[in-house]
N, C-alpha and C. Protein backbone atom coordinates (compact mmCIF):
# COMPACT_ATOMS: atom_id res chain seq x y z
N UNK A 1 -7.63 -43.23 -34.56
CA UNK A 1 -7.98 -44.11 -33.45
C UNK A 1 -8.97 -43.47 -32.49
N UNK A 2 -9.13 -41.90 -32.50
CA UNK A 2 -9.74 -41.21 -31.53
C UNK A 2 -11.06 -41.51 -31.72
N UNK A 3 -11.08 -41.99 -33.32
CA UNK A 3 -12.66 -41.40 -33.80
C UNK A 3 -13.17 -43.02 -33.27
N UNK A 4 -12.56 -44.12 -33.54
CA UNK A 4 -13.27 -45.35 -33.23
C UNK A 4 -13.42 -45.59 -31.89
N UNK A 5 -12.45 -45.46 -31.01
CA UNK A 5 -12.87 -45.00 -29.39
C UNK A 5 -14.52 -44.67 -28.96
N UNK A 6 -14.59 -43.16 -29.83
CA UNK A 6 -15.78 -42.21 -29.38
C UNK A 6 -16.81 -43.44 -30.24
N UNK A 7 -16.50 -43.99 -31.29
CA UNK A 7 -17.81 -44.63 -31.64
C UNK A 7 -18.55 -45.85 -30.72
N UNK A 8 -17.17 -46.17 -30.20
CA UNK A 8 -17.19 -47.57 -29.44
C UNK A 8 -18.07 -47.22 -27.95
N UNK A 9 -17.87 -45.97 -27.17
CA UNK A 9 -18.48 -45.47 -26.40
C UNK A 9 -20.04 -44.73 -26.37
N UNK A 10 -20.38 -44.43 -27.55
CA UNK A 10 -21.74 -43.92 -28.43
C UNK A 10 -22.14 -45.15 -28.26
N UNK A 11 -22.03 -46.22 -29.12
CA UNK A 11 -22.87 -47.75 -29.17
C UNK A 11 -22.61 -48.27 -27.73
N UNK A 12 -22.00 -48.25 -26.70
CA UNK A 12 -22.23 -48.77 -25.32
C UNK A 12 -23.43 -47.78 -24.83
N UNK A 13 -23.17 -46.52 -24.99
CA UNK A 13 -24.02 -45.22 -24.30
C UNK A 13 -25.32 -45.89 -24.83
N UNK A 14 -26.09 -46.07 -26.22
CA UNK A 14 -26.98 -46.37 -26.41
C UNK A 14 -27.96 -47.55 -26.47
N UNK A 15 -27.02 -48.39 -26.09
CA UNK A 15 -27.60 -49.95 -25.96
C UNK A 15 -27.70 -49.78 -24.45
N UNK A 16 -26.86 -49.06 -23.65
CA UNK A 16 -27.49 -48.99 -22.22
C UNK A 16 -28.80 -48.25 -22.13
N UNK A 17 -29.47 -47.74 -22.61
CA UNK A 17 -30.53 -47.03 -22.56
C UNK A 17 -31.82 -47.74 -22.92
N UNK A 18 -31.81 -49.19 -23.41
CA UNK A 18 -32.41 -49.69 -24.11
C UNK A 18 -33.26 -50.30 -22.32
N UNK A 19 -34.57 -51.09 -22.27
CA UNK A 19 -35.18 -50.98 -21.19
C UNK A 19 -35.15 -52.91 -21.79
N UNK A 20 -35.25 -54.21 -20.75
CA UNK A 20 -35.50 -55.29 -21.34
C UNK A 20 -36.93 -55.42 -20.56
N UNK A 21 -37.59 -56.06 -21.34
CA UNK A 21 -39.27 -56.38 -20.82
C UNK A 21 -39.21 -57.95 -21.16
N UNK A 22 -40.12 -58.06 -20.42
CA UNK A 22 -40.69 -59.84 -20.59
C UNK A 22 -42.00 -59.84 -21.42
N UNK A 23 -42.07 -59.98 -22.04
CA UNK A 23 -43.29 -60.23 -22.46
C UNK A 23 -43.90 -61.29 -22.73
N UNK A 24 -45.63 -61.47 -22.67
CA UNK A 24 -45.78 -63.21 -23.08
C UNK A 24 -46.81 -62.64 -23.50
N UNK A 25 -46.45 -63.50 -25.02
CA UNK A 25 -48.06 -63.19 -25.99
C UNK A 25 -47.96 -64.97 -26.72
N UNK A 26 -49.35 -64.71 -27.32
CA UNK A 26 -49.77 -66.30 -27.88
C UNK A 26 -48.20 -66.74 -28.69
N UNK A 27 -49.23 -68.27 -28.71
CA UNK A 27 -48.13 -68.36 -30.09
C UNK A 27 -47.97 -67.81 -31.45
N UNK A 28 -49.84 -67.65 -31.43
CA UNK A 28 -50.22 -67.40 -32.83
C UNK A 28 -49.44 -66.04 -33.19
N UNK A 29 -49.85 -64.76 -32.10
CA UNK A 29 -49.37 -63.53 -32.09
C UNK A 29 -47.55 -63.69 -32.30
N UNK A 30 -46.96 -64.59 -32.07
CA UNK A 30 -45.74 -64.69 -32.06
C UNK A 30 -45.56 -65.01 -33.68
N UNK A 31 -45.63 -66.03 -34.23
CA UNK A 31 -45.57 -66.38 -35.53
C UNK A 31 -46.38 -65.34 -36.20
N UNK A 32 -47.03 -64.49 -35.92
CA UNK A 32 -47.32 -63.54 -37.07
C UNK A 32 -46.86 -62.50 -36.96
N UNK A 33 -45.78 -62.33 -36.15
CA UNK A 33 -45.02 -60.91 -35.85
C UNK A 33 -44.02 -61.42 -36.19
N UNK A 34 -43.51 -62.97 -36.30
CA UNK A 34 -42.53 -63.04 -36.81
C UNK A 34 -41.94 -63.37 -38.46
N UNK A 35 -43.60 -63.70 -38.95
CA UNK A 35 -43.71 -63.64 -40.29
C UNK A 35 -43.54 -61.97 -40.59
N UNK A 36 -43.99 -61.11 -40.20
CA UNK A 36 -44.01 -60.15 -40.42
C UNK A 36 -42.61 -59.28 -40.21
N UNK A 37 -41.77 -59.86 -39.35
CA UNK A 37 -40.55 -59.37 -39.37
C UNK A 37 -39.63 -59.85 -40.12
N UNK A 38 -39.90 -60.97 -40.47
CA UNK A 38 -39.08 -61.78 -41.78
C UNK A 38 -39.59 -60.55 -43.32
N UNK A 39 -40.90 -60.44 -43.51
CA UNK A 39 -40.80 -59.65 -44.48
C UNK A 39 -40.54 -58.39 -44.33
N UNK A 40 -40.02 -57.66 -43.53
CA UNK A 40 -39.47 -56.34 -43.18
C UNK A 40 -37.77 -56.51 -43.37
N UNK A 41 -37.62 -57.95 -42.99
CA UNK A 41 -35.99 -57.88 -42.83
C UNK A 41 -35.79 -57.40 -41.49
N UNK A 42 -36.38 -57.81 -40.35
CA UNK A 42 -35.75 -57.23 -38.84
C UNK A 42 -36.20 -58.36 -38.11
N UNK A 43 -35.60 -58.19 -37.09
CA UNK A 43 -35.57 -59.07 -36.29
C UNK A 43 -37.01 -59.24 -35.07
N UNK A 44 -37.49 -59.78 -34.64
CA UNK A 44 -38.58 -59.94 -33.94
C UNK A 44 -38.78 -59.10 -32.81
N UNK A 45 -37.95 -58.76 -32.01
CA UNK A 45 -37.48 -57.25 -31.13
C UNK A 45 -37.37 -56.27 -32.40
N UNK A 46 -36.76 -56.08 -32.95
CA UNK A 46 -36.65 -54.85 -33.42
C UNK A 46 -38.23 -54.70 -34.57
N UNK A 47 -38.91 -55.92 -35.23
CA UNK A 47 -40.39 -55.21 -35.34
C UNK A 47 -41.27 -55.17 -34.18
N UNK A 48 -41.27 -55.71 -33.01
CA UNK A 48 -41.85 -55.22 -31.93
C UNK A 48 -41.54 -54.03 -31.66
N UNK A 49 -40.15 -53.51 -31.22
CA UNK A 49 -39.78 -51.84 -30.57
C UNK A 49 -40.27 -51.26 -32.09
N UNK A 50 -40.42 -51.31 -33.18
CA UNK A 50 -40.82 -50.41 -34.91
C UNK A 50 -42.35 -50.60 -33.89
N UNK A 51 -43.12 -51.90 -34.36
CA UNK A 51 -45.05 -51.44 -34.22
C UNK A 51 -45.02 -50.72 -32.61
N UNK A 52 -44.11 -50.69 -31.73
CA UNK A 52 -44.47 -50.06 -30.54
C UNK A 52 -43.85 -48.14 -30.56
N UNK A 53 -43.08 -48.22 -31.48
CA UNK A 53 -42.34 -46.47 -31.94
C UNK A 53 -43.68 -46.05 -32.43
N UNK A 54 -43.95 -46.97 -33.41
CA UNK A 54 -45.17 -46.17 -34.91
C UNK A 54 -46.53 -45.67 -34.00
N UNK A 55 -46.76 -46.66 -33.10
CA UNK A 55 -47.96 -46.16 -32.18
C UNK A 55 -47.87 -45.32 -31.58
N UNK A 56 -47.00 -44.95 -30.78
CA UNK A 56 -46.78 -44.43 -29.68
C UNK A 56 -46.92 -42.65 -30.51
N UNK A 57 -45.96 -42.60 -31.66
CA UNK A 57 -45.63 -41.76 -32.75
C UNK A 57 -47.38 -41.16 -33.04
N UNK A 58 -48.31 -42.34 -33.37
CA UNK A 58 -49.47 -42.14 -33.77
C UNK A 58 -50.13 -41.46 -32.53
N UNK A 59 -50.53 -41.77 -31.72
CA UNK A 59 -50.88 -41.45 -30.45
C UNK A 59 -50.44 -39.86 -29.83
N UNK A 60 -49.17 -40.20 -30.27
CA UNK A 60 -49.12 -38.10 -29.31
C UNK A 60 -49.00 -37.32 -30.76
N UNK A 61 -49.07 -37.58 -32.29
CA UNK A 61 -50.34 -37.11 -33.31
C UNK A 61 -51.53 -36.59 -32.99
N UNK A 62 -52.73 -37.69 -32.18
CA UNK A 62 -54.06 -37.47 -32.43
C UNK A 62 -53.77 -36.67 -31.18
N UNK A 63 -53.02 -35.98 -30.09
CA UNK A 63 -53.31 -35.61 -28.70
C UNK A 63 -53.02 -34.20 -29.36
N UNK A 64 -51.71 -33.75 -30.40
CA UNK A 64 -51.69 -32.23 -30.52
C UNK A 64 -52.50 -31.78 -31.53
């Protein structure tokens, strides 16, 4: 029971950390991020936070 406790407190700890944004993009940009998350298998937030990790990832690459 100890161990599902600590897990239950890990997944609160880390979903609090998560930041919510508003964002407003086209429609078009919407339906093609969401075609694009349909063929990944994720959800439309989670390929937004993936193409915003991969950049960000790319970016402090070209700086070191």
């Amino acid at each position: 029971m100890a161990g599902k406790k600590t897990l239950e407190i890990d997944i609160k700890e880390n979903t609090q950390e998560k930041k919510q944004v508003l964002l407003r993009i086209s429609a078009r940009l919407w339906n093609d991020l969401a075609g694009w998350a349909e063929d990944d298998f994720r959800s439309i937030n989670g390929q937004i936070e993936f193409l915003l990790t991969e950049a960000v990832k790319k970016r402090k690459n070209k700086k070191d």
